[in-house]
PDB file of N, CA and C in Angstrom:
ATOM      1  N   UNK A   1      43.735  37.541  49.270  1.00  0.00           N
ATOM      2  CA  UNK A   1      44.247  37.161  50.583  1.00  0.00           C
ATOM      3  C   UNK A   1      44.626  35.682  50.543  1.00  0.00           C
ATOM      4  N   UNK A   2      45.744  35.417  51.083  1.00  0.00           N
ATOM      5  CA  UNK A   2      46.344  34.097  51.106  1.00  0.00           C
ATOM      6  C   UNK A   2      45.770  33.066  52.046  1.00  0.00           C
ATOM      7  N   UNK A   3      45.261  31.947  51.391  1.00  0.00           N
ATOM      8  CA  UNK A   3      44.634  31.036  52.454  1.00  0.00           C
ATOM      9  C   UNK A   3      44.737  30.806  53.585  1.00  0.00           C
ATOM     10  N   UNK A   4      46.044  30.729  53.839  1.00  0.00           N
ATOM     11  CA  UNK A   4      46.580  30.977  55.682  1.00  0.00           C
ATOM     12  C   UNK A   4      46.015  32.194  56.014  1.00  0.00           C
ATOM     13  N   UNK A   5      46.122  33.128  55.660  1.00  0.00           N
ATOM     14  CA  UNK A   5      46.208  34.433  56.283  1.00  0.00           C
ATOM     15  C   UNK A   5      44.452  34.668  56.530  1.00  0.00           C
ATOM     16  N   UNK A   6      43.445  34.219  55.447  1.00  0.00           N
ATOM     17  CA  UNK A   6      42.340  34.034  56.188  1.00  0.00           C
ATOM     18  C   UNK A   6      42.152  32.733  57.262  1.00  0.00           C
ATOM     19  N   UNK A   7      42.614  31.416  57.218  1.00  0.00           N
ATOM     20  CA  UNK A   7      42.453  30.772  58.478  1.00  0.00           C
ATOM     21  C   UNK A   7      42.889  31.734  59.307  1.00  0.00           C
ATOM     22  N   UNK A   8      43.781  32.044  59.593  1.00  0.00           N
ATOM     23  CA  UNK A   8      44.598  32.981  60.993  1.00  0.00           C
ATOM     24  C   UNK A   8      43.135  34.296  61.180  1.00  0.00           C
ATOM     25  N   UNK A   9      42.987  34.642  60.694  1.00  0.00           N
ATOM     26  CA  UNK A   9      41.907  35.975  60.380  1.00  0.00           C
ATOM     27  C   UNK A   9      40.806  35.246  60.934  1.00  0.00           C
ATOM     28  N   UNK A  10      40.278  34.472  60.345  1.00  0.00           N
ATOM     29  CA  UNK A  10      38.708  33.215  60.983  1.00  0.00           C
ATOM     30  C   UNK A  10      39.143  33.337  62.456  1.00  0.00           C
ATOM     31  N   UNK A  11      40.393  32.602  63.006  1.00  0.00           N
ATOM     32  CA  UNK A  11      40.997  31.851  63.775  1.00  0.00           C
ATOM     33  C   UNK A  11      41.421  32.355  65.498  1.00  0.00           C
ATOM     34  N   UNK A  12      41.759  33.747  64.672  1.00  0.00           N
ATOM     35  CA  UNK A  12      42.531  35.064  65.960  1.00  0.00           C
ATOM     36  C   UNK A  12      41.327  36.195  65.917  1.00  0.00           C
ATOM     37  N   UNK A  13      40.767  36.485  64.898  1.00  0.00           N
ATOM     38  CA  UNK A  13      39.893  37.942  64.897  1.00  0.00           C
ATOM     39  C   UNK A  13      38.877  38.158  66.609  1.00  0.00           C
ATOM     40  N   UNK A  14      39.100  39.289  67.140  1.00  0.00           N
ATOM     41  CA  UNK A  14      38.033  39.390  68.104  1.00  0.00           C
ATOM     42  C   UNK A  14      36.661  39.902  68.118  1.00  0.00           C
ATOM     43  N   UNK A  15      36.911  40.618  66.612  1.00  0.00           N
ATOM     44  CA  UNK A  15      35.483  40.615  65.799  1.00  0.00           C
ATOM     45  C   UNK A  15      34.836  39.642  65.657  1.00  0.00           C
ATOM     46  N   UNK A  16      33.641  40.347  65.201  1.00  0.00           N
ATOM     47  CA  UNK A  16      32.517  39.624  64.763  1.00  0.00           C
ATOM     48  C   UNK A  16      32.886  39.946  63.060  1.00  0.00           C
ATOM     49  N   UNK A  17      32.740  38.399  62.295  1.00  0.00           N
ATOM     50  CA  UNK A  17      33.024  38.487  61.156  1.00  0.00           C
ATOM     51  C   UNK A  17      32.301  37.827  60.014  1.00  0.00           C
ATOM     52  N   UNK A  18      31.843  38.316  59.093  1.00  0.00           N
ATOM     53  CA  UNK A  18      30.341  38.014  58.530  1.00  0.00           C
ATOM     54  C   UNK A  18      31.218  37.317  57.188  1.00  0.00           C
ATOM     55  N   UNK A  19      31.400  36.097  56.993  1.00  0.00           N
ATOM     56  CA  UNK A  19      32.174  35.177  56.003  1.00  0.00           C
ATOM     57  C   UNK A  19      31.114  35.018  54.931  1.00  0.00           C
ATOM     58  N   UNK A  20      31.409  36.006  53.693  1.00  0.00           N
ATOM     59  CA  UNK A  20      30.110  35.617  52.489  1.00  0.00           C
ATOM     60  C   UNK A  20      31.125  34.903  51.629  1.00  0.00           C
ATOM     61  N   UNK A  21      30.275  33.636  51.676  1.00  0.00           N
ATOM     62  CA  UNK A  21      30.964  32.374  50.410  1.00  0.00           C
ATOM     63  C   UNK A  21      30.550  32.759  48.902  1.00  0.00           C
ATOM     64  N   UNK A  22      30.928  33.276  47.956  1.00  0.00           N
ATOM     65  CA  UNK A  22      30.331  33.406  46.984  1.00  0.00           C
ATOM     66  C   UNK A  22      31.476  33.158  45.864  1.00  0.00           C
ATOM     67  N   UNK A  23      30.820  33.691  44.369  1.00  0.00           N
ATOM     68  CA  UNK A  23      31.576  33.343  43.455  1.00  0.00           C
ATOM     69  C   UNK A  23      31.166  34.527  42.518  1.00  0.00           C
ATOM     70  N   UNK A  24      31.911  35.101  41.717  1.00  0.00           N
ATOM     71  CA  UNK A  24      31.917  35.867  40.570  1.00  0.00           C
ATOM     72  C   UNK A  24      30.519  36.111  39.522  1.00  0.00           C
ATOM     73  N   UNK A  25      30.368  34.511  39.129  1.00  0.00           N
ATOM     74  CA  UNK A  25      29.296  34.299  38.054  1.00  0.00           C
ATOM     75  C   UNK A  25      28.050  33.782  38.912  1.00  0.00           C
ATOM     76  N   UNK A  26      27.947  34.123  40.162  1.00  0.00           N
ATOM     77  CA  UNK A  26      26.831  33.469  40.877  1.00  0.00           C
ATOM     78  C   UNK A  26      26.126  34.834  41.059  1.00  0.00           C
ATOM     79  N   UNK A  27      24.478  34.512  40.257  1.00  0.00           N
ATOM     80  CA  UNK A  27      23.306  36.057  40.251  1.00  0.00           C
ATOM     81  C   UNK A  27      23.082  35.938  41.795  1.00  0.00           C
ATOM     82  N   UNK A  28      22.671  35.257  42.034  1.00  0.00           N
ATOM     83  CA  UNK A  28      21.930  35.191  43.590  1.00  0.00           C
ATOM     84  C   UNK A  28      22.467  35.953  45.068  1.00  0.00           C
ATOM     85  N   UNK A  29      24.451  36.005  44.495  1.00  0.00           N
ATOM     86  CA  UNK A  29      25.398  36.440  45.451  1.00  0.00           C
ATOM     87  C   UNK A  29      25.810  37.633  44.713  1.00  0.00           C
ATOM     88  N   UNK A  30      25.691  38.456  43.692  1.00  0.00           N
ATOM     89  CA  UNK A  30      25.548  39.485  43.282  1.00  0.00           C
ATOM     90  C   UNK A  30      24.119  40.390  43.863  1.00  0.00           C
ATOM     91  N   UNK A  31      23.115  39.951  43.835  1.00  0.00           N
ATOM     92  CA  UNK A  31      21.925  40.420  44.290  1.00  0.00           C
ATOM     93  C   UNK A  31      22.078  40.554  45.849  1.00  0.00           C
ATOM     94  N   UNK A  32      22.393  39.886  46.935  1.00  0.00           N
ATOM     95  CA  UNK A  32      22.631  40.174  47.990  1.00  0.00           C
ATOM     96  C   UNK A  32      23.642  40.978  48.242  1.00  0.00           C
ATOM     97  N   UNK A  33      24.812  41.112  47.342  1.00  0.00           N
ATOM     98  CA  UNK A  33      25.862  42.300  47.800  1.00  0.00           C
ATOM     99  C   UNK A  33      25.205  43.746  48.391  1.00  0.00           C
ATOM    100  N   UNK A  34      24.484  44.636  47.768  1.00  0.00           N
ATOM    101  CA  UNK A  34      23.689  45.349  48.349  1.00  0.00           C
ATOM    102  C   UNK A  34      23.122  45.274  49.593  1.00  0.00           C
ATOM    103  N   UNK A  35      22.569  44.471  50.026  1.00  0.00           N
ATOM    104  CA  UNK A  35      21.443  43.309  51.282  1.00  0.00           C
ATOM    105  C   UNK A  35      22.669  43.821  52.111  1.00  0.00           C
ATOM    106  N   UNK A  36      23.720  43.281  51.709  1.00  0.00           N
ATOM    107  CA  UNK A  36      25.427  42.633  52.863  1.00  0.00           C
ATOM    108  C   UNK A  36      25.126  43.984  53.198  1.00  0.00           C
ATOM    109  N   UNK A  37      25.925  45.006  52.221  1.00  0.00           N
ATOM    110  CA  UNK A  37      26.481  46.660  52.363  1.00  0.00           C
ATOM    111  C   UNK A  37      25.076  46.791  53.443  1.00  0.00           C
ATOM    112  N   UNK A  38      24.183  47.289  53.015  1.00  0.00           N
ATOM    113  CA  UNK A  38      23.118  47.991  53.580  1.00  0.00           C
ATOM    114  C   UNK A  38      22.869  47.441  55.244  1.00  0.00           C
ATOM    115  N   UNK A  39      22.677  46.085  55.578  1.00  0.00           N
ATOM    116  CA  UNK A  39      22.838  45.862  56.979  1.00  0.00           C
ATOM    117  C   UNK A  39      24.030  46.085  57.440  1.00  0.00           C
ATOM    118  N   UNK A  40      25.245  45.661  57.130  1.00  0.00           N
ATOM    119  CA  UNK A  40      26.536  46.085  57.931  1.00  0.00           C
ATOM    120  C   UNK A  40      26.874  47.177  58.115  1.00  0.00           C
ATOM    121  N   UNK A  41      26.597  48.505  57.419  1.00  0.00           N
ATOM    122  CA  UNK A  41      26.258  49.623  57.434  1.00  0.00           C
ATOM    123  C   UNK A  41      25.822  49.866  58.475  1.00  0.00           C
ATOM    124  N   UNK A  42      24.367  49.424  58.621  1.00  0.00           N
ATOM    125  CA  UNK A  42      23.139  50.160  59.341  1.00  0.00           C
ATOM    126  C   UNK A  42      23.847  49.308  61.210  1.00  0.00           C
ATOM    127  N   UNK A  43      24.766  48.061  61.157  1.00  0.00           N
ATOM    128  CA  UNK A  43      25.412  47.605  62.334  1.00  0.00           C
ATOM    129  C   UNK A  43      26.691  48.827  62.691  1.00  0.00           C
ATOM    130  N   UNK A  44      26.762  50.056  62.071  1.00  0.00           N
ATOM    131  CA  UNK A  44      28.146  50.580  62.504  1.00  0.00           C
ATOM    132  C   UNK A  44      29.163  50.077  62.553  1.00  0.00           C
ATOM    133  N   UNK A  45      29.975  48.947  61.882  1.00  0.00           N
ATOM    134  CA  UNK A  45      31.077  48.434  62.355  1.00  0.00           C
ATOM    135  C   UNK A  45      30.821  47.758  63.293  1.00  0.00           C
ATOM    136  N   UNK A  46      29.960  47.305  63.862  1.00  0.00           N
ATOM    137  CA  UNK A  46      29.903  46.361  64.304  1.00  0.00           C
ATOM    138  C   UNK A  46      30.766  44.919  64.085  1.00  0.00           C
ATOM    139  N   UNK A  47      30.276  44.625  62.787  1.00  0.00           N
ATOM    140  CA  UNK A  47      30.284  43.034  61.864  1.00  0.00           C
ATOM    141  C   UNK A  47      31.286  43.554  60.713  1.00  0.00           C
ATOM    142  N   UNK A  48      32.349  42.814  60.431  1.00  0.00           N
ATOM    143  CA  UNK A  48      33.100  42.855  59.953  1.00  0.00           C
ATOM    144  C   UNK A  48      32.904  42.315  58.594  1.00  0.00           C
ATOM    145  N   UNK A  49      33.231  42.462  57.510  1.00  0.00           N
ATOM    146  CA  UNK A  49      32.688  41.595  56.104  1.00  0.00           C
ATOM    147  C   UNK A  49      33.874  41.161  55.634  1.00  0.00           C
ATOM    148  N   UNK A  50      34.268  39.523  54.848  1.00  0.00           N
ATOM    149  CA  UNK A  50      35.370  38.870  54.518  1.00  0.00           C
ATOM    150  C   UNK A  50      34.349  38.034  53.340  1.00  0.00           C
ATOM    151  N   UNK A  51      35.051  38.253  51.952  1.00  0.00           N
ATOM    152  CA  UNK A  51      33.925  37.937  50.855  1.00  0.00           C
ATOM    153  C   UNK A  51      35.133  36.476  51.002  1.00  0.00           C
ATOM    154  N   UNK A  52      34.814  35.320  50.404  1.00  0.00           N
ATOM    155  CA  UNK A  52      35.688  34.535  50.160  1.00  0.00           C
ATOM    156  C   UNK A  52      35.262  34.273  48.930  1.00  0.00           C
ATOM    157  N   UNK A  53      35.865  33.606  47.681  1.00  0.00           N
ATOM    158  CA  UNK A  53      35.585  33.291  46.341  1.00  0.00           C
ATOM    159  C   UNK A  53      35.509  32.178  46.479  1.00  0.00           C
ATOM    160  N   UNK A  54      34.845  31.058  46.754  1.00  0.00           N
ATOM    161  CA  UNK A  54      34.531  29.514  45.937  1.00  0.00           C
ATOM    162  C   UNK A  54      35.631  29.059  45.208  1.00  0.00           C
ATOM    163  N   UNK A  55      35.786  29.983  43.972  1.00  0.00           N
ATOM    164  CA  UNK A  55      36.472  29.470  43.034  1.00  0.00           C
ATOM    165  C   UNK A  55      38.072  29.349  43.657  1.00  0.00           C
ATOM    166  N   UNK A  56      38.493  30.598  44.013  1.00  0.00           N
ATOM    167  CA  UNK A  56      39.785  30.969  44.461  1.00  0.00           C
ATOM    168  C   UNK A  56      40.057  29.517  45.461  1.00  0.00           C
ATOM    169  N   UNK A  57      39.053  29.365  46.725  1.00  0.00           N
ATOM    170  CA  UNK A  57      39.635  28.628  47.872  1.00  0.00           C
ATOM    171  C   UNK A  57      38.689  28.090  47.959  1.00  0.00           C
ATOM    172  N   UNK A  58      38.670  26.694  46.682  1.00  0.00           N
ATOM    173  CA  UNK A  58      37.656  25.734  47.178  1.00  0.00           C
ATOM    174  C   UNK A  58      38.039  24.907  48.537  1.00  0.00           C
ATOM    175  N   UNK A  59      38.728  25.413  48.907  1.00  0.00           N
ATOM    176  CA  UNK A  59      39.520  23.808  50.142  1.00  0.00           C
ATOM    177  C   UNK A  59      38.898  25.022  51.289  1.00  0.00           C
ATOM    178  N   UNK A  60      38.429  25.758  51.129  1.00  0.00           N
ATOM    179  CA  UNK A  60      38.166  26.596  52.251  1.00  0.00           C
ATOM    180  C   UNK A  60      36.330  26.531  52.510  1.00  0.00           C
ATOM    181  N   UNK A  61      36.051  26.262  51.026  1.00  0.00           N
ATOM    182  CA  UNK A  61      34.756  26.402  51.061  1.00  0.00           C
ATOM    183  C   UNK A  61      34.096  24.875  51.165  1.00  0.00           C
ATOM    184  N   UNK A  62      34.770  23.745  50.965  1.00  0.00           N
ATOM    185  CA  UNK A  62      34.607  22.209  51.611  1.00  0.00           C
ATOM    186  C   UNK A  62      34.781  22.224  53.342  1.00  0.00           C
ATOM    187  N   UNK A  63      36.187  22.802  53.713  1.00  0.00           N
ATOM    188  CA  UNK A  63      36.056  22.864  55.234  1.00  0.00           C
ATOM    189  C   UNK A  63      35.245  23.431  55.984  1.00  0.00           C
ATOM    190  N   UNK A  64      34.749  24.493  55.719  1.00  0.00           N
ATOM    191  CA  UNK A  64      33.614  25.097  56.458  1.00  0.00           C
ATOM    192  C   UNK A  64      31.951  24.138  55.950  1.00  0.00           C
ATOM    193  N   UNK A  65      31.710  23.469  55.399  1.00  0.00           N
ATOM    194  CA  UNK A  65      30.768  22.560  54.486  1.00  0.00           C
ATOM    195  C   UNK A  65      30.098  23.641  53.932  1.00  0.00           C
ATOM    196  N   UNK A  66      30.580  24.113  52.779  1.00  0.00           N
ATOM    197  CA  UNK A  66      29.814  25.415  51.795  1.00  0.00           C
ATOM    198  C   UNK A  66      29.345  24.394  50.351  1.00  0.00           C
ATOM    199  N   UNK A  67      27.965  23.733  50.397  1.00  0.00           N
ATOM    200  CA  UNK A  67      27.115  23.176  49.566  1.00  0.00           C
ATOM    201  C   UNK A  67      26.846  24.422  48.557  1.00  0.00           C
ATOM    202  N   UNK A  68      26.505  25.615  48.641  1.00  0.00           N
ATOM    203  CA  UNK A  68      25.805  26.099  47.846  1.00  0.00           C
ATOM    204  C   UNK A  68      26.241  27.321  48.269  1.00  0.00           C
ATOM    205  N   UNK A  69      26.235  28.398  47.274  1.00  0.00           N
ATOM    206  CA  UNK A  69      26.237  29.785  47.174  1.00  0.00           C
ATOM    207  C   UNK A  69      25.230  30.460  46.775  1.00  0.00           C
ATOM    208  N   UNK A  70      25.129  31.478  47.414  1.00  0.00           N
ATOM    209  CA  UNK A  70      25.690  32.182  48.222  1.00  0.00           C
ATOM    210  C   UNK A  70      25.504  31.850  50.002  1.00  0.00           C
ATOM    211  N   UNK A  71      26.512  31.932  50.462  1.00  0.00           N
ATOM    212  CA  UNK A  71      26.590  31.281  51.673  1.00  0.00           C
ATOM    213  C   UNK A  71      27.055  31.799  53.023  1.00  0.00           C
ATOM    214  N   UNK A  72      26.528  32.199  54.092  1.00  0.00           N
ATOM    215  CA  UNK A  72      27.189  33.238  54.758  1.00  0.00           C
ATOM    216  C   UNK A  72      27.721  32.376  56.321  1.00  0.00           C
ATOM    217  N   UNK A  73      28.559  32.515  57.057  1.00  0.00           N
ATOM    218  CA  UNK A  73      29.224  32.469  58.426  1.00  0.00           C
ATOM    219  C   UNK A  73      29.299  33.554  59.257  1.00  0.00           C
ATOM    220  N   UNK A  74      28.465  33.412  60.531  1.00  0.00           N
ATOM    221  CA  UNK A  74      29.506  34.510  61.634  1.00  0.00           C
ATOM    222  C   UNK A  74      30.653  34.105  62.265  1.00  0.00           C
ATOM    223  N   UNK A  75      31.383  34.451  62.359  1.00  0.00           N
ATOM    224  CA  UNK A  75      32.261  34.128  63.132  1.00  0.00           C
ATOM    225  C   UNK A  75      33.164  34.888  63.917  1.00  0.00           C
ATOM    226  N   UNK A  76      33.258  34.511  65.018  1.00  0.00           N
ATOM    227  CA  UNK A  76      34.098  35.303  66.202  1.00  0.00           C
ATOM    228  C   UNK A  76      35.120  33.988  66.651  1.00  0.00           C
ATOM    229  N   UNK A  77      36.231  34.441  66.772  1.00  0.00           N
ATOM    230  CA  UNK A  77      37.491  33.759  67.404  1.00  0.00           C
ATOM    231  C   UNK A  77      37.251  32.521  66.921  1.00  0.00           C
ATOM    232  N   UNK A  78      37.280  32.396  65.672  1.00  0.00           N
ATOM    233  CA  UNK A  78      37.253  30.419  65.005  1.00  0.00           C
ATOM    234  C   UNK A  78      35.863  30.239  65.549  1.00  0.00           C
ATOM    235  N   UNK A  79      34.941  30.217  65.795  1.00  0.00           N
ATOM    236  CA  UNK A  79      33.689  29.867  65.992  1.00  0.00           C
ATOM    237  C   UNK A  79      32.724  30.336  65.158  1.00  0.00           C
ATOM    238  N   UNK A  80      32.105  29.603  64.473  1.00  0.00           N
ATOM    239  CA  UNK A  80      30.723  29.880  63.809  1.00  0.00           C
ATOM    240  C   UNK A  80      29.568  29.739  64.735  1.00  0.00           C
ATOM    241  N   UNK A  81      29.002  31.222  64.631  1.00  0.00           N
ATOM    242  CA  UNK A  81      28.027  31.513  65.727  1.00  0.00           C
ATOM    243  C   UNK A  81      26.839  31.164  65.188  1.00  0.00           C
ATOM    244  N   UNK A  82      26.334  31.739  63.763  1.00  0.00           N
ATOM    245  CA  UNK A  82      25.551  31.439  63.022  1.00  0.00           C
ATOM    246  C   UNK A  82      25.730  31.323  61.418  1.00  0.00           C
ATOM    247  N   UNK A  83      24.874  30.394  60.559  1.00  0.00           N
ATOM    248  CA  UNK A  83      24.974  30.471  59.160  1.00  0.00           C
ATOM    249  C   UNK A  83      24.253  30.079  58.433  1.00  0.00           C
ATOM    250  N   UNK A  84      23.720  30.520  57.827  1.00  0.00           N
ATOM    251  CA  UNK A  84      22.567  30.300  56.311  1.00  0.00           C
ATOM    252  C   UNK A  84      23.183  30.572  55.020  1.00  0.00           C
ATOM    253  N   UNK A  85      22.396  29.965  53.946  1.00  0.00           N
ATOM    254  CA  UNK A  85      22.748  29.865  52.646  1.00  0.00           C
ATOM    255  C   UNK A  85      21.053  30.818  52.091  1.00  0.00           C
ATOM    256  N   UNK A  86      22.095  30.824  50.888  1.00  0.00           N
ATOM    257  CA  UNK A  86      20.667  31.556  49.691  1.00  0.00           C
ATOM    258  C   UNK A  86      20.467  32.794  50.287  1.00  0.00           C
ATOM    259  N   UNK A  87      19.269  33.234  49.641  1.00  0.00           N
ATOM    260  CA  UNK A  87      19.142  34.741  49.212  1.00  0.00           C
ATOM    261  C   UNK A  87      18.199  34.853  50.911  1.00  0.00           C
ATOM    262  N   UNK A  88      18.487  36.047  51.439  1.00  0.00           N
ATOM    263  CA  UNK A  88      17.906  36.629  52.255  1.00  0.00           C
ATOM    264  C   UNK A  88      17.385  37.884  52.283  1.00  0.00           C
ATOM    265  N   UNK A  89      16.032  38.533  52.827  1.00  0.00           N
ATOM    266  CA  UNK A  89      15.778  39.651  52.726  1.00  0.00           C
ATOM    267  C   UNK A  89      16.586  40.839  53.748  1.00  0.00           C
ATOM    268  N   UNK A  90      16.953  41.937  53.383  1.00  0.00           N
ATOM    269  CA  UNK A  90      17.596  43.130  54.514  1.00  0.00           C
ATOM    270  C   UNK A  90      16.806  42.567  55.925  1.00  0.00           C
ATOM    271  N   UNK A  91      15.574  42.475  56.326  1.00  0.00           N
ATOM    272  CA  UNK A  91      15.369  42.216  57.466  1.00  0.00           C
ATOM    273  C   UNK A  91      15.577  41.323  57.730  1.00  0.00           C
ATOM    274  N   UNK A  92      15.402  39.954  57.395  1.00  0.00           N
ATOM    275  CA  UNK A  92      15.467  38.898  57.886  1.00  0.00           C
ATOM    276  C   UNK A  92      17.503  39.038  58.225  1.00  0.00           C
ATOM    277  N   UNK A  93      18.305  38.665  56.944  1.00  0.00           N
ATOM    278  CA  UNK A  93      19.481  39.060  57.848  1.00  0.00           C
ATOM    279  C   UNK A  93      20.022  39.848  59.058  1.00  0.00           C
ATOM    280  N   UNK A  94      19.400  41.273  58.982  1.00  0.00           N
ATOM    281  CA  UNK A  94      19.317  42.235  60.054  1.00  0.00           C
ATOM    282  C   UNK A  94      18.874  41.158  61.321  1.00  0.00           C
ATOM    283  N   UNK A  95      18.218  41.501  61.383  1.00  0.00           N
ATOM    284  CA  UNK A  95      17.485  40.240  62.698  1.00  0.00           C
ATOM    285  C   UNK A  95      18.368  39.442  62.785  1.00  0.00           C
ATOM    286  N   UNK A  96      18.588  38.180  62.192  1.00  0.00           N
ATOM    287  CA  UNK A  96      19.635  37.306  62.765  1.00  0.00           C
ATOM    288  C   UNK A  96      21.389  37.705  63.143  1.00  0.00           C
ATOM    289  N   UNK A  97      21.591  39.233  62.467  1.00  0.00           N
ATOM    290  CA  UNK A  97      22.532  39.144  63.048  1.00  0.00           C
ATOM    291  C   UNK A  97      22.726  40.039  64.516  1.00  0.00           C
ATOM    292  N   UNK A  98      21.778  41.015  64.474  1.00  0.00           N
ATOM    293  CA  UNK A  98      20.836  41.734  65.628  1.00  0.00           C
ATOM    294  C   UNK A  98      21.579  41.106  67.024  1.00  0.00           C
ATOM    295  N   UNK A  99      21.030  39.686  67.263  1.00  0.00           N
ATOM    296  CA  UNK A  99      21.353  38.993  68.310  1.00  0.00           C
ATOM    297  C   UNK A  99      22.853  38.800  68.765  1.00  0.00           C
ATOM    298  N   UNK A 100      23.586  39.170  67.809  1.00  0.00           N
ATOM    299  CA  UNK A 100      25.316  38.731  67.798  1.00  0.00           C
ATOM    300  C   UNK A 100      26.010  40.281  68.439  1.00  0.00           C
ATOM    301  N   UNK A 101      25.607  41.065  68.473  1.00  0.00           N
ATOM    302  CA  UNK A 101      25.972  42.450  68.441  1.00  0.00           C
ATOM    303  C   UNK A 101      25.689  43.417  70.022  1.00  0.00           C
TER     304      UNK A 101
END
């Protein structure tokens, strides 16, 4: 996806949209892929999932301030509602995103 076309997507979406910052060779954001699937799942469509690559759009992952991967954003209509970094357990994510929904 073309860098514009995710700003516009961040920017216009009326979803709720779960922004995972990650990278290819990163274990920590491989190990949560599962975690992601399994709560967004269990939300019905709720939460929308948009993986972004680090590598691909570092200018994307400085503007949002993405220090570290794996790294997640909610976001609804250009607003970051909530966001944490590093590894999280199925519940603990569940729960925080619980409140958005």
């Amino acid at each position: 996806m073309a860098k514009k076309n995710i700003k516009e997507l961040l920017s216009k979406s009326p979803d709720l949209l779960l922004v995972d910052f990650h990278a290819d060779w990163c274990g920590p954001c491989q190990t949560m892929e599962p975690v992601i699937s399994e709560v967004l799942d269990s939300m019905q469509g709720k939460i929308k999932l948009l993986k972004i690559d680090v590598e691909k759009h570092p200018q994307l992952a400085q503007q949002f301030a993405v220090r570290s991967i794996p790294h997640y954003a909610l976001f609804k209509r250009g607003k970051i509602l909530w966001r944490k970094g590093g590894i999280m357990t199925k519940k603990d994510l569940s729960q925080a995103l619980k409140g958005f929904v």
